[in-house]
PDB file of N, CA and C in Angstrom:
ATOM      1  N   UNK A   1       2.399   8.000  11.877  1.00  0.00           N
ATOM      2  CA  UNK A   1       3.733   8.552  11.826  1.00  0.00           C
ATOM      3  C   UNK A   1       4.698   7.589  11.138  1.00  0.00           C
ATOM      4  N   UNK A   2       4.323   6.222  11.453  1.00  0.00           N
ATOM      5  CA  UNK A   2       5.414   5.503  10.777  1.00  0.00           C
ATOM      6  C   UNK A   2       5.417   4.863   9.319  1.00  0.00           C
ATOM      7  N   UNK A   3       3.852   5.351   8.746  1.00  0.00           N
ATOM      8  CA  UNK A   3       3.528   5.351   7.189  1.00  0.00           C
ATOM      9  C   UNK A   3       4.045   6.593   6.844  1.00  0.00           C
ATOM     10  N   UNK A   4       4.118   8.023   7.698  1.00  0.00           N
ATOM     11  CA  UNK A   4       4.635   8.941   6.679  1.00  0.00           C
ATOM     12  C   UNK A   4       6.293   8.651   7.075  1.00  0.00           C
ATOM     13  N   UNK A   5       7.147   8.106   7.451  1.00  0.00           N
ATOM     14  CA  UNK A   5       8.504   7.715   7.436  1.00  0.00           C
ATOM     15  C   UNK A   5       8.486   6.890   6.178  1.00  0.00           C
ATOM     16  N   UNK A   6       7.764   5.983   5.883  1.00  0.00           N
ATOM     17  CA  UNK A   6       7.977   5.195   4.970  1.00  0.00           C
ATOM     18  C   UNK A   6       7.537   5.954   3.592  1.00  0.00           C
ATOM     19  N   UNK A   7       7.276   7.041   3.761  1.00  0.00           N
ATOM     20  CA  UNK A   7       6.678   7.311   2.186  1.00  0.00           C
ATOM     21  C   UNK A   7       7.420   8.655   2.274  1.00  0.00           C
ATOM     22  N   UNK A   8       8.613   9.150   3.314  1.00  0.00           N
ATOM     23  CA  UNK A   8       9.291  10.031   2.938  1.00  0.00           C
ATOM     24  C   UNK A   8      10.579  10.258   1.920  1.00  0.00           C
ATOM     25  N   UNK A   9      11.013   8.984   1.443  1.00  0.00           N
ATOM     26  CA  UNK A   9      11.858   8.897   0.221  1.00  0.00           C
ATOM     27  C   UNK A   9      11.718   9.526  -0.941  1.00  0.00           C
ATOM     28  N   UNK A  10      10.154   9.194  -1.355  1.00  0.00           N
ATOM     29  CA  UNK A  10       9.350   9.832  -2.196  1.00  0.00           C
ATOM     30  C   UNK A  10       8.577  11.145  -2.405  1.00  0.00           C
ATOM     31  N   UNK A  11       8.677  11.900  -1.347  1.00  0.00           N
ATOM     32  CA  UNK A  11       7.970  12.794  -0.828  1.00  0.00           C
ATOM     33  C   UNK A  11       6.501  13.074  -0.965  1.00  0.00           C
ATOM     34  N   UNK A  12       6.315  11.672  -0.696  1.00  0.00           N
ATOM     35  CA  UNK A  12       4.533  11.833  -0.543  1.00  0.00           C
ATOM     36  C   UNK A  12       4.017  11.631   0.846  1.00  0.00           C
ATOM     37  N   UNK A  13       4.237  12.303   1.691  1.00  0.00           N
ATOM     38  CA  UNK A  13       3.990  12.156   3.088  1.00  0.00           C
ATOM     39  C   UNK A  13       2.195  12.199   3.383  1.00  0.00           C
ATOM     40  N   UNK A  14       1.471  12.213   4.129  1.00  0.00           N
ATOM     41  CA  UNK A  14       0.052  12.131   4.484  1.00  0.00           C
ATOM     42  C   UNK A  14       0.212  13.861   5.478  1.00  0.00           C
ATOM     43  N   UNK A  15      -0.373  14.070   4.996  1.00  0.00           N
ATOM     44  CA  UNK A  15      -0.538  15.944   4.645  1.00  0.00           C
ATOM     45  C   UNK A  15      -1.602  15.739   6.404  1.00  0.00           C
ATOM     46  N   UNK A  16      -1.898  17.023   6.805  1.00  0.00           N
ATOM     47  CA  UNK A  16      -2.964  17.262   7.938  1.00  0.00           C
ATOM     48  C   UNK A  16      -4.625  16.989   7.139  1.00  0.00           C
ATOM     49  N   UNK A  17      -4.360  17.887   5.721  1.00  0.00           N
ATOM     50  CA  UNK A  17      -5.941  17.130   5.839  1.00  0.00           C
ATOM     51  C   UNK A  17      -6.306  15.773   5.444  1.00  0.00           C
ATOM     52  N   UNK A  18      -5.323  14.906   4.849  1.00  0.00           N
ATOM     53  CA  UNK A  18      -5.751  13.536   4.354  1.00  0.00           C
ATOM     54  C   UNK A  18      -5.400  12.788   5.645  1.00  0.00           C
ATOM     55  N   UNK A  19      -4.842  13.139   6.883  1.00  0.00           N
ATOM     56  CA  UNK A  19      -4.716  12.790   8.235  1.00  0.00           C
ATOM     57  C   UNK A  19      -6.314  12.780   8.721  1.00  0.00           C
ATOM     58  N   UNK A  20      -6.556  13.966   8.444  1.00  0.00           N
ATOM     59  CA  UNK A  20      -7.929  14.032   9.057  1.00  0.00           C
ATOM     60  C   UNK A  20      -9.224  12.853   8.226  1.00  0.00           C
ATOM     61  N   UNK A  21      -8.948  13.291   7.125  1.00  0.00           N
ATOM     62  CA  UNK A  21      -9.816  12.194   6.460  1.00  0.00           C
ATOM     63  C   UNK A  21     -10.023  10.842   6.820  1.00  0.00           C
ATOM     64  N   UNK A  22      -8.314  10.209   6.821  1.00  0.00           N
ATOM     65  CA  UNK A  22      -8.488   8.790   7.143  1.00  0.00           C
ATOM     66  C   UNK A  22      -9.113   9.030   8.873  1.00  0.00           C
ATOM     67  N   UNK A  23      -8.884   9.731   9.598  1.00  0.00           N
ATOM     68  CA  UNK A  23      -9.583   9.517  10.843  1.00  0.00           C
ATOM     69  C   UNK A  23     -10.900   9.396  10.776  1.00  0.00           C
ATOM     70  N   UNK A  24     -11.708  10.591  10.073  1.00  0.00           N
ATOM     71  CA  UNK A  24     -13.254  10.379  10.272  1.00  0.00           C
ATOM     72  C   UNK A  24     -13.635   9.091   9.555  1.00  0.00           C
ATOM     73  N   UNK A  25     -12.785   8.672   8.464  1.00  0.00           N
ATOM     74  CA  UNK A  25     -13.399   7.416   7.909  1.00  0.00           C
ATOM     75  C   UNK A  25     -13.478   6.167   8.678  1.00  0.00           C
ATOM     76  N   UNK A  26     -12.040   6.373   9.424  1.00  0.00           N
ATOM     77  CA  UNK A  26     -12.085   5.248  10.552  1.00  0.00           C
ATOM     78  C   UNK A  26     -12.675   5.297  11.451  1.00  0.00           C
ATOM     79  N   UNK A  27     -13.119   6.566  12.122  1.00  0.00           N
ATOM     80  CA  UNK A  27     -14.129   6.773  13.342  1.00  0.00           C
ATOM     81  C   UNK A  27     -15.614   6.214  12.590  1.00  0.00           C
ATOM     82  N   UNK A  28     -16.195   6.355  11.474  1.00  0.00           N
ATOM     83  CA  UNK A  28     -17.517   6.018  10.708  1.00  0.00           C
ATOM     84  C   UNK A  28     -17.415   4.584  10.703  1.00  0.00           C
ATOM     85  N   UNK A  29     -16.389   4.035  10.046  1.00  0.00           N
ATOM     86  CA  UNK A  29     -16.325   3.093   9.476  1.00  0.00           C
ATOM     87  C   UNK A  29     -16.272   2.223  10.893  1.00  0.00           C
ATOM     88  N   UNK A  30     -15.445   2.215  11.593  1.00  0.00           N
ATOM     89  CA  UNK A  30     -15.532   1.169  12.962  1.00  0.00           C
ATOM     90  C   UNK A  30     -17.239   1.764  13.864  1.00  0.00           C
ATOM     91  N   UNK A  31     -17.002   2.856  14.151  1.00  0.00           N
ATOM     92  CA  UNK A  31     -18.274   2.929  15.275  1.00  0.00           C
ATOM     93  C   UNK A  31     -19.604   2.305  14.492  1.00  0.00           C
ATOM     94  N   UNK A  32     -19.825   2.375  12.989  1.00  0.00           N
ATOM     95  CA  UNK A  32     -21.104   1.909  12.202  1.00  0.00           C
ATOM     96  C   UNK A  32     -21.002   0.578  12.733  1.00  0.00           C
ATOM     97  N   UNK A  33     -19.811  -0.601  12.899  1.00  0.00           N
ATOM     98  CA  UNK A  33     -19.683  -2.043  12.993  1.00  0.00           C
ATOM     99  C   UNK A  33     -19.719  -2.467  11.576  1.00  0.00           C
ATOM    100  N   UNK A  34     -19.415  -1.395  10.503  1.00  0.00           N
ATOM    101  CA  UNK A  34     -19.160  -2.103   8.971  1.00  0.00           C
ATOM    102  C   UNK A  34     -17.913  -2.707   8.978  1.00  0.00           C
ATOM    103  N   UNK A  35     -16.993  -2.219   9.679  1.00  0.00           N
ATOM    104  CA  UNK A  35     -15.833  -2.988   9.152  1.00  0.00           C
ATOM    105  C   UNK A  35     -14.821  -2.498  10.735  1.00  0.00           C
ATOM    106  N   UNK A  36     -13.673  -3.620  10.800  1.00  0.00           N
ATOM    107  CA  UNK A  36     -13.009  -3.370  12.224  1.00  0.00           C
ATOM    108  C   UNK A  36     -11.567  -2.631  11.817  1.00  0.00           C
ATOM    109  N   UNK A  37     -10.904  -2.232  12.548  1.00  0.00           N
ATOM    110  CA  UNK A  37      -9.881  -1.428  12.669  1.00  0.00           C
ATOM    111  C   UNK A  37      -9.246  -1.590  11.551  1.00  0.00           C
ATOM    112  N   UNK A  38      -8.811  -2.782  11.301  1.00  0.00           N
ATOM    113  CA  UNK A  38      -7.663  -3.192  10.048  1.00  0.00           C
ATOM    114  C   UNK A  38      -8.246  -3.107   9.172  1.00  0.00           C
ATOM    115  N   UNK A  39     -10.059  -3.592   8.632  1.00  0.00           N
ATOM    116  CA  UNK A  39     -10.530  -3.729   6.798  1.00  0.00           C
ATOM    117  C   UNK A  39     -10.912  -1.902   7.014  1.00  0.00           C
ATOM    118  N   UNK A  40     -10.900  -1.409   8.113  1.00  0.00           N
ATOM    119  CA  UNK A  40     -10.942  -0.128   7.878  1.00  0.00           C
ATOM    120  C   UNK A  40      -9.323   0.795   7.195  1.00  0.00           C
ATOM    121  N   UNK A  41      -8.635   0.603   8.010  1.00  0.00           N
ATOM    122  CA  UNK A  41      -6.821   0.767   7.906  1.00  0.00           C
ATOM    123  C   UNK A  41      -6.791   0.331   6.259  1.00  0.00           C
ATOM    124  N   UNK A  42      -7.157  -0.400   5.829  1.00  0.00           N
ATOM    125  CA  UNK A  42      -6.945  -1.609   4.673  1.00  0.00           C
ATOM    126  C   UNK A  42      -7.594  -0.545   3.362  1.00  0.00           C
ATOM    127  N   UNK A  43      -8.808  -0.542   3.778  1.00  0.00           N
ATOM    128  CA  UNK A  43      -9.507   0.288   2.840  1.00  0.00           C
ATOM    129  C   UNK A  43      -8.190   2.279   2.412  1.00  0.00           C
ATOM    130  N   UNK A  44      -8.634   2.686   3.139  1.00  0.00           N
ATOM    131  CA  UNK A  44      -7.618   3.815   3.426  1.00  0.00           C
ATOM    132  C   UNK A  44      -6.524   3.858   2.770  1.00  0.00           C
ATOM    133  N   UNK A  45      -5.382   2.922   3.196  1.00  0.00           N
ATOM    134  CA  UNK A  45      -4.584   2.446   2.372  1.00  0.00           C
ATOM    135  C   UNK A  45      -4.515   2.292   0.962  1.00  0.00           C
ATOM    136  N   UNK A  46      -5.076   1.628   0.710  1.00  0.00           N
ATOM    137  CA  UNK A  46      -5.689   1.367  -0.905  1.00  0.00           C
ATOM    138  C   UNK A  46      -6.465   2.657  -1.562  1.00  0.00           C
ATOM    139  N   UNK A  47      -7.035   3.120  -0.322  1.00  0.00           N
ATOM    140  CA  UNK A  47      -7.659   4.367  -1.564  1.00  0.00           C
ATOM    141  C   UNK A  47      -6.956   5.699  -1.568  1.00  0.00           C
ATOM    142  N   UNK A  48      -6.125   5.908  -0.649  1.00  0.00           N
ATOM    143  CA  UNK A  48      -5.586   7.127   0.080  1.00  0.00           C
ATOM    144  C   UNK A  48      -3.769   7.403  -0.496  1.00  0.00           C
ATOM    145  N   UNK A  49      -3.731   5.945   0.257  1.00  0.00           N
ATOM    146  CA  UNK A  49      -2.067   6.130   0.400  1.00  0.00           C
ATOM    147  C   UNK A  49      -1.453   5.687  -1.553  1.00  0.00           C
ATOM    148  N   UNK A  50      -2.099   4.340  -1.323  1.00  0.00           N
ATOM    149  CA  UNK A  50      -1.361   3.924  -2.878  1.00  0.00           C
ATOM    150  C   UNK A  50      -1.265   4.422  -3.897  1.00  0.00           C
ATOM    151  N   UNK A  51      -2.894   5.121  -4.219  1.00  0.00           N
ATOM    152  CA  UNK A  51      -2.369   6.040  -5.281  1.00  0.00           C
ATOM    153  C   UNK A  51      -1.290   7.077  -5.945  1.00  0.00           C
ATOM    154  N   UNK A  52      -1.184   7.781  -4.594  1.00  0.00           N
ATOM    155  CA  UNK A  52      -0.458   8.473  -4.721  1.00  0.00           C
ATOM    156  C   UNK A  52       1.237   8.157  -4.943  1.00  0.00           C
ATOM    157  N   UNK A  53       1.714   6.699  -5.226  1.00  0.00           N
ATOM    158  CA  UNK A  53       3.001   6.351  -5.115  1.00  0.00           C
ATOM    159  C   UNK A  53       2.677   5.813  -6.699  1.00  0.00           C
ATOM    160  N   UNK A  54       4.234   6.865  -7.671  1.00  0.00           N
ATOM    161  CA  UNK A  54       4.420   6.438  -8.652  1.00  0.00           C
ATOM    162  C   UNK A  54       5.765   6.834  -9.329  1.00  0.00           C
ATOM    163  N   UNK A  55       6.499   6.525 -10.117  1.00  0.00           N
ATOM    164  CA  UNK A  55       7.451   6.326 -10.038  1.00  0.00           C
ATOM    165  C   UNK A  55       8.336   4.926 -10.809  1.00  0.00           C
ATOM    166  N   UNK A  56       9.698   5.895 -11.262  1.00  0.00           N
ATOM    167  CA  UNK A  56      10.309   4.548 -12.228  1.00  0.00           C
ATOM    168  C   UNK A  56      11.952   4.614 -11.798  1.00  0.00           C
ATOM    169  N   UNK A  57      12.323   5.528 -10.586  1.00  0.00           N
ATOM    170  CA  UNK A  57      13.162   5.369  -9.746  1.00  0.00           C
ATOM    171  C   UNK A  57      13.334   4.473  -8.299  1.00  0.00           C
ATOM    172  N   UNK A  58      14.522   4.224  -8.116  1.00  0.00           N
ATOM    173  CA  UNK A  58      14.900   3.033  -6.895  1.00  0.00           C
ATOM    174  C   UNK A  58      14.223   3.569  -5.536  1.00  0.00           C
ATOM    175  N   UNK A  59      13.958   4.597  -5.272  1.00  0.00           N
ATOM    176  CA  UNK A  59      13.542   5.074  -4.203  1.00  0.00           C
ATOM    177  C   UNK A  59      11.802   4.649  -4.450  1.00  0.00           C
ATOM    178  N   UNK A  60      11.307   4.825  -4.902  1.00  0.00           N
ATOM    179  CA  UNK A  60       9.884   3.934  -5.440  1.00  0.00           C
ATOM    180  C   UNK A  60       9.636   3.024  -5.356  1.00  0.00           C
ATOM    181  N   UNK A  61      10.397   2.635  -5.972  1.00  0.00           N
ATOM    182  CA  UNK A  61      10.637   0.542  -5.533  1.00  0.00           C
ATOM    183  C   UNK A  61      11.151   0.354  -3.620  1.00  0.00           C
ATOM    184  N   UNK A  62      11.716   1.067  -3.567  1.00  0.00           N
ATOM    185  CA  UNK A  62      11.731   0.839  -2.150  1.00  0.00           C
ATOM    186  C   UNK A  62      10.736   0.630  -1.437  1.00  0.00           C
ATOM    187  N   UNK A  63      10.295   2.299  -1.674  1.00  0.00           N
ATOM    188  CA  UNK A  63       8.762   2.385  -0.535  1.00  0.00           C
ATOM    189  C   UNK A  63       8.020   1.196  -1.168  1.00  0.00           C
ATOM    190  N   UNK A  64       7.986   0.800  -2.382  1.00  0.00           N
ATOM    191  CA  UNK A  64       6.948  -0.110  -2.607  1.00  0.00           C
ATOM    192  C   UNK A  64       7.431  -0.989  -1.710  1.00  0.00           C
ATOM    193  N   UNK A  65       8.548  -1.376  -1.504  1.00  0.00           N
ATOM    194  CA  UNK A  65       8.613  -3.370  -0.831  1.00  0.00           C
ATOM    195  C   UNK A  65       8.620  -2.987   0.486  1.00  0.00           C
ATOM    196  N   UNK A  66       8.807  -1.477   1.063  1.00  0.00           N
ATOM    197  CA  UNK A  66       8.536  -1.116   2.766  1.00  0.00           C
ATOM    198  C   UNK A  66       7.142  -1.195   3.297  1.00  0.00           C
ATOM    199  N   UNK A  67       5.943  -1.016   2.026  1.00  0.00           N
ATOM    200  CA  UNK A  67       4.617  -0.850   2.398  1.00  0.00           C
ATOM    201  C   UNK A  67       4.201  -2.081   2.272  1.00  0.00           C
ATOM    202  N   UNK A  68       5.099  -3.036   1.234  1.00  0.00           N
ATOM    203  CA  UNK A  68       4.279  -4.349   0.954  1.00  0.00           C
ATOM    204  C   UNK A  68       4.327  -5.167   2.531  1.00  0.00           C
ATOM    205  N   UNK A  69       5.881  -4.738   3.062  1.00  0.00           N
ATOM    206  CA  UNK A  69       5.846  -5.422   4.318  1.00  0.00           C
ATOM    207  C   UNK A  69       4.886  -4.940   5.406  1.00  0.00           C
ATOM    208  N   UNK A  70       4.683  -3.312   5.556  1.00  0.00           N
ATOM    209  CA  UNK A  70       4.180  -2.994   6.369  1.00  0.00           C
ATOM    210  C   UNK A  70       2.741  -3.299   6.136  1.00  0.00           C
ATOM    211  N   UNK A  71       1.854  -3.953   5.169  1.00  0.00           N
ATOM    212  CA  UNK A  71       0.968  -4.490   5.143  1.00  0.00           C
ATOM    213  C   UNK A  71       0.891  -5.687   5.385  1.00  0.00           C
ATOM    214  N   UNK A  72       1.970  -6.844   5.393  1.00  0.00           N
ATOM    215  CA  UNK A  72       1.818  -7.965   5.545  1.00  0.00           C
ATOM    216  C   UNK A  72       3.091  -8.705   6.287  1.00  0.00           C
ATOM    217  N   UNK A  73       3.865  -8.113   7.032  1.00  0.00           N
ATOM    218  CA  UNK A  73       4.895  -8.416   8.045  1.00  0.00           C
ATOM    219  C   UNK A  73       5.911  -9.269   7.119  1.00  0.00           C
ATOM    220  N   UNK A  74       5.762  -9.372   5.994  1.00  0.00           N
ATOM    221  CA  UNK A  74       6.872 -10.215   4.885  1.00  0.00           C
ATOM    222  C   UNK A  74       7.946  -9.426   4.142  1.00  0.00           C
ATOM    223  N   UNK A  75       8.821  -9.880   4.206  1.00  0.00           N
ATOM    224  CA  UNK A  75       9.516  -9.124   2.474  1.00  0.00           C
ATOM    225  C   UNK A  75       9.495  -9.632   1.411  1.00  0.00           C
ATOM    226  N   UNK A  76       9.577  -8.828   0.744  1.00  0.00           N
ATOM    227  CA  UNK A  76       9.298  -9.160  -0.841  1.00  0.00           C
ATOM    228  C   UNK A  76      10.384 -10.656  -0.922  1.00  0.00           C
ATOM    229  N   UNK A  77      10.451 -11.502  -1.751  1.00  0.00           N
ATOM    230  CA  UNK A  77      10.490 -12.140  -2.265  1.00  0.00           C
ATOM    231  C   UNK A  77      11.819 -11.941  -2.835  1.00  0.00           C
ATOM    232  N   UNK A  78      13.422 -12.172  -3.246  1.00  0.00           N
ATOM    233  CA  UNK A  78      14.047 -11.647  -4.025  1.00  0.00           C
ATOM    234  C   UNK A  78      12.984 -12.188  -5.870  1.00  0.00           C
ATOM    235  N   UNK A  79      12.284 -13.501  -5.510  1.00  0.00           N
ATOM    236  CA  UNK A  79      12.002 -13.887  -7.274  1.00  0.00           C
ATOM    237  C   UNK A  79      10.476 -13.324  -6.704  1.00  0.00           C
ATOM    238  N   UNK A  80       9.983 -11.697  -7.462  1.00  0.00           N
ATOM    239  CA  UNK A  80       9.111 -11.846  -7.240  1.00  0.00           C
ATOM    240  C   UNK A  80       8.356 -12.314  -8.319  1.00  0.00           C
ATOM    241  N   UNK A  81       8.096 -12.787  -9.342  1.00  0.00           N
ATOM    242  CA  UNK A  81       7.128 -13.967 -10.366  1.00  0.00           C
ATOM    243  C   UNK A  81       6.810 -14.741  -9.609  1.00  0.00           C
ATOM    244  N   UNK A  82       7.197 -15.048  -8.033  1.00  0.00           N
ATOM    245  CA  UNK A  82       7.127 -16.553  -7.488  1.00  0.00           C
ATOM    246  C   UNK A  82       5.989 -15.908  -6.080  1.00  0.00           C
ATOM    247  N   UNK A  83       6.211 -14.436  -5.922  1.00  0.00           N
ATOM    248  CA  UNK A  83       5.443 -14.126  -4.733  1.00  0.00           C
ATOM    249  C   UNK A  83       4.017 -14.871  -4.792  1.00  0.00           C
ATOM    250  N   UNK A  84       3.217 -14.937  -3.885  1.00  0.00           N
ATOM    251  CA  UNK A  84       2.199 -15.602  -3.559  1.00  0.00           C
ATOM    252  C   UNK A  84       1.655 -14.569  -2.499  1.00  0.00           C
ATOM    253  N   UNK A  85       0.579 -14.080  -2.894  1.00  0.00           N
ATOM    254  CA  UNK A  85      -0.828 -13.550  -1.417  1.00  0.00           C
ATOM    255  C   UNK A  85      -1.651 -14.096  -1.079  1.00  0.00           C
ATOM    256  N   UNK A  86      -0.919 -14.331   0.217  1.00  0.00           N
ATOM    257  CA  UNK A  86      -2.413 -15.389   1.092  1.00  0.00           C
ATOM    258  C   UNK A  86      -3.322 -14.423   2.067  1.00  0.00           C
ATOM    259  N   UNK A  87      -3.983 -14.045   1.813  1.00  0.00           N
ATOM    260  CA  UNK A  87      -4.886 -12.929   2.602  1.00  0.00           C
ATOM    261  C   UNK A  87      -5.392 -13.045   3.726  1.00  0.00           C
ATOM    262  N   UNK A  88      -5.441 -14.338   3.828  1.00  0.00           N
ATOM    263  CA  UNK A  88      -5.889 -14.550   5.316  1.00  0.00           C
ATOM    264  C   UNK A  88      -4.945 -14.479   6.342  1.00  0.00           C
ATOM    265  N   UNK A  89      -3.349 -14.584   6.145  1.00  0.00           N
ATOM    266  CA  UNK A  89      -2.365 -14.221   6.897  1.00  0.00           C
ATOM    267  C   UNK A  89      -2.018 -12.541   7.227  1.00  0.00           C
ATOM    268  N   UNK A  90      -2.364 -12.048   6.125  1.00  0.00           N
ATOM    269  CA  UNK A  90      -2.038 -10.207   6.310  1.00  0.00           C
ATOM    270  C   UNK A  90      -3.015  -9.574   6.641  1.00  0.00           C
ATOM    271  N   UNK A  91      -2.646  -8.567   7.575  1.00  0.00           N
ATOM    272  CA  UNK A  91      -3.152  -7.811   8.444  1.00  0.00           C
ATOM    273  C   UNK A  91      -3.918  -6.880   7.431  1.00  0.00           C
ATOM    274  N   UNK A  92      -3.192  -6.360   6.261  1.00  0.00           N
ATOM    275  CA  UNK A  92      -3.910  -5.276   5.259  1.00  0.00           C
ATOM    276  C   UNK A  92      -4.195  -6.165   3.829  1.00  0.00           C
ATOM    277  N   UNK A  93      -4.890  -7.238   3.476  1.00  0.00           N
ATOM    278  CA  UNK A  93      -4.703  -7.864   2.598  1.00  0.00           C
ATOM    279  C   UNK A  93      -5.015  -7.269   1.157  1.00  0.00           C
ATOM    280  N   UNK A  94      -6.195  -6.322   0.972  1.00  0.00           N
ATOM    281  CA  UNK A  94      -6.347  -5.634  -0.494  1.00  0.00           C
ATOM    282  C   UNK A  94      -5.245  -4.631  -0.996  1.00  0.00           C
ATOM    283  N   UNK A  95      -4.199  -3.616   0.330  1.00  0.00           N
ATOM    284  CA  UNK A  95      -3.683  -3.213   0.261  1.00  0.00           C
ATOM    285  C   UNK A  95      -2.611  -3.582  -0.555  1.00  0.00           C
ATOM    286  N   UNK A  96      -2.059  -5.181   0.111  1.00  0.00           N
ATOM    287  CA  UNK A  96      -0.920  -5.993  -0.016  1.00  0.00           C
ATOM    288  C   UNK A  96      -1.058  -6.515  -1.573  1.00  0.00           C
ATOM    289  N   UNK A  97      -2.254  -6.616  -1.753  1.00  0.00           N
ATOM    290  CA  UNK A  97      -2.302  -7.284  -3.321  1.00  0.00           C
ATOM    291  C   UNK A  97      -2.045  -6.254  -3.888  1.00  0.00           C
ATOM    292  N   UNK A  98      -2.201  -4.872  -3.653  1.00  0.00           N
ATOM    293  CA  UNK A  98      -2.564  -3.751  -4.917  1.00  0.00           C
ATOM    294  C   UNK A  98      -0.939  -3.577  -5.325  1.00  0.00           C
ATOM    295  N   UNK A  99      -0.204  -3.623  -4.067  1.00  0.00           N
ATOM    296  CA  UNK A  99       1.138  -2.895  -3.668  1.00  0.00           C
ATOM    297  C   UNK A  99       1.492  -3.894  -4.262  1.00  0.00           C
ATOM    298  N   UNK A 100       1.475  -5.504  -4.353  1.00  0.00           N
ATOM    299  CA  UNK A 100       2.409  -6.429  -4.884  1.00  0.00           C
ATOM    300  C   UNK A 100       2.400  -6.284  -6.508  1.00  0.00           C
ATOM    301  N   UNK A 101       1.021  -5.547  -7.091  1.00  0.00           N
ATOM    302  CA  UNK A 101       0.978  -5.304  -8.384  1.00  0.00           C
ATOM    303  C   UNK A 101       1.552  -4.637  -8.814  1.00  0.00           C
ATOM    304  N   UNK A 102       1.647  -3.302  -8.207  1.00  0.00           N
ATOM    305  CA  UNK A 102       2.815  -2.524  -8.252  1.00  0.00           C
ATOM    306  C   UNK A 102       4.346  -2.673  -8.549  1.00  0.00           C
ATOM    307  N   UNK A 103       4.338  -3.087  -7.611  1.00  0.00           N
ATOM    308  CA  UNK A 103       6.189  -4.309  -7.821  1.00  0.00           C
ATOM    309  C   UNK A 103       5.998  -5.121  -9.235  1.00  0.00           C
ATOM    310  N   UNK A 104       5.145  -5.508  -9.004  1.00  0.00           N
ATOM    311  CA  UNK A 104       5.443  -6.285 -10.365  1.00  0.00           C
ATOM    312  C   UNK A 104       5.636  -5.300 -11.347  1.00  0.00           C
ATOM    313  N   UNK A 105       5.079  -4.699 -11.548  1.00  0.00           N
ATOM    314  CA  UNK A 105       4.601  -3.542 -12.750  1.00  0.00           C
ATOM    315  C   UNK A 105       6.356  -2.769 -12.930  1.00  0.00           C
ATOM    316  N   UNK A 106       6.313  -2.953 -11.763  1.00  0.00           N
ATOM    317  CA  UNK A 106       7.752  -1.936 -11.853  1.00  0.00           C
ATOM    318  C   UNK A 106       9.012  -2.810 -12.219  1.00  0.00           C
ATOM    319  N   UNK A 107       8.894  -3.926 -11.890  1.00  0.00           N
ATOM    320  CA  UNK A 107       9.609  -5.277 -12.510  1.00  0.00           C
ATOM    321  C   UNK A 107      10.027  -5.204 -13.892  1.00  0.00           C
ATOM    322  N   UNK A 108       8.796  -5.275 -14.358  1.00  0.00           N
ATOM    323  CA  UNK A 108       8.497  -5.873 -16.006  1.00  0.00           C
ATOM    324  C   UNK A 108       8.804  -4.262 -16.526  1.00  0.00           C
ATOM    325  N   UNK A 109       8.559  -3.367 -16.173  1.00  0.00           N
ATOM    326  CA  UNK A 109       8.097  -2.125 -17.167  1.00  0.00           C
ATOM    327  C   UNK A 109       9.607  -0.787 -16.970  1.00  0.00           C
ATOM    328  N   UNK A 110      10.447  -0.903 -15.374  1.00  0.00           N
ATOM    329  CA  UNK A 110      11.081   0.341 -15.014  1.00  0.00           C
ATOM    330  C   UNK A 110      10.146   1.279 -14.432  1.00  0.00           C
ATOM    331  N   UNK A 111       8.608   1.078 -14.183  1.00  0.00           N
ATOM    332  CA  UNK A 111       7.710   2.325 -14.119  1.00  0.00           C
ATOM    333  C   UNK A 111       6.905   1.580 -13.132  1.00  0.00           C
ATOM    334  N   UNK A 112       6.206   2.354 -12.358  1.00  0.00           N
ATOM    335  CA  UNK A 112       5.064   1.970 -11.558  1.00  0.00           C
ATOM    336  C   UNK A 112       3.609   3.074 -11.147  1.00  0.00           C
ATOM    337  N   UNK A 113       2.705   2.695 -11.472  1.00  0.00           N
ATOM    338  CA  UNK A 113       1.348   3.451 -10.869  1.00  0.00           C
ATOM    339  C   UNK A 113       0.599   2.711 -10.357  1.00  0.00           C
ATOM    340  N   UNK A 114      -0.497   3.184  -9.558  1.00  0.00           N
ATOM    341  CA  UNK A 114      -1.732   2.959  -8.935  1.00  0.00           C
ATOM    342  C   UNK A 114      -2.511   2.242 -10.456  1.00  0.00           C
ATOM    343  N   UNK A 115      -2.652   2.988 -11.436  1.00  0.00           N
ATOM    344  CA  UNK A 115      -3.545   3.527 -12.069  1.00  0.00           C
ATOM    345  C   UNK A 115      -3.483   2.857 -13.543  1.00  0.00           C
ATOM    346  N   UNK A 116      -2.181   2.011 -13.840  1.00  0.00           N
ATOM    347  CA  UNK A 116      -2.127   1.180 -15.147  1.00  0.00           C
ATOM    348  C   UNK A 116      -2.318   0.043 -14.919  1.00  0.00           C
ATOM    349  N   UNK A 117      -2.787  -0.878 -15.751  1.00  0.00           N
ATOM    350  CA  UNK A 117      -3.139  -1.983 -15.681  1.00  0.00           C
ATOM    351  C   UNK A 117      -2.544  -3.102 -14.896  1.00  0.00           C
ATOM    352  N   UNK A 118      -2.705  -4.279 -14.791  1.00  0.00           N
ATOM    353  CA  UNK A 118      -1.769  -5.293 -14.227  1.00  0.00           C
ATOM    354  C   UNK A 118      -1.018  -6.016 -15.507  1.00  0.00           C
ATOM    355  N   UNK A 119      -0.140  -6.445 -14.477  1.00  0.00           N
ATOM    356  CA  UNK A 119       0.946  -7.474 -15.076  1.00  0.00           C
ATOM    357  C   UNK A 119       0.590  -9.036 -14.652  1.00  0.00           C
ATOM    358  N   UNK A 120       0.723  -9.498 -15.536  1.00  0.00           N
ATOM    359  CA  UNK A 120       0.100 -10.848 -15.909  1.00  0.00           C
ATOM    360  C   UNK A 120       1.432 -12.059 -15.655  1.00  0.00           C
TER     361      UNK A 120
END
């Protein structure tokens, strides 16, 4: 509930069936013992939620620096060129890198996707 608050600016909320999805993945994914609550949460995130956020308006950039925190209890950085991911501190760490690429992207360019390259 409190990822689709954060991604209601944008109106990409997590629908009933991609609700359901991330559940069975997390019910598979933890009961197998492949991975625990969070690299499960983590995964999901990254494959589920991020894509779907794109965008070259302020409300974009928002949710981006609301998810970067809600993956890693930080805020962005005002200099982000200077951000730094330490992965072993964040709770969602592949998430947190994908999302910080993002920001950047949207930095350098006015634009942001899942799906274009990185910024260097």
């Amino acid at each position: 509930m409190s990822l689709n608050e954060l991604l209601r600016p944008i109106d990409c909320q997590v629908g009933y069936r991609m609700r359901d999805e991330i559940c069975f993945y997390m019910i598979y994914a933890i009961k197998s013992g492949v991975f625990t609550f969070d690299q499960a949460f983590d995964f999901q995130l990254l494959q589920k939620i991020a894509p779907r956020i794109s965008g070259g308006d302020v409300y974009t950039f928002d949710v981006l620096k609301e998810l970067y925190y809600y993956c890693t209890n930080t805020f962005v950085d005002q200099n982000i060129e200077t951000a730094v991911i330490e992965a072993e501190r964040m709770r969602f760490p592949r998430s947190a890198k994908k999302v910080m690429e993002m920001i950047r992207r949207y930095e350098a360019f006015g634009y942001t996707s899942f799906w274009t390259n990185t910024v260097r």
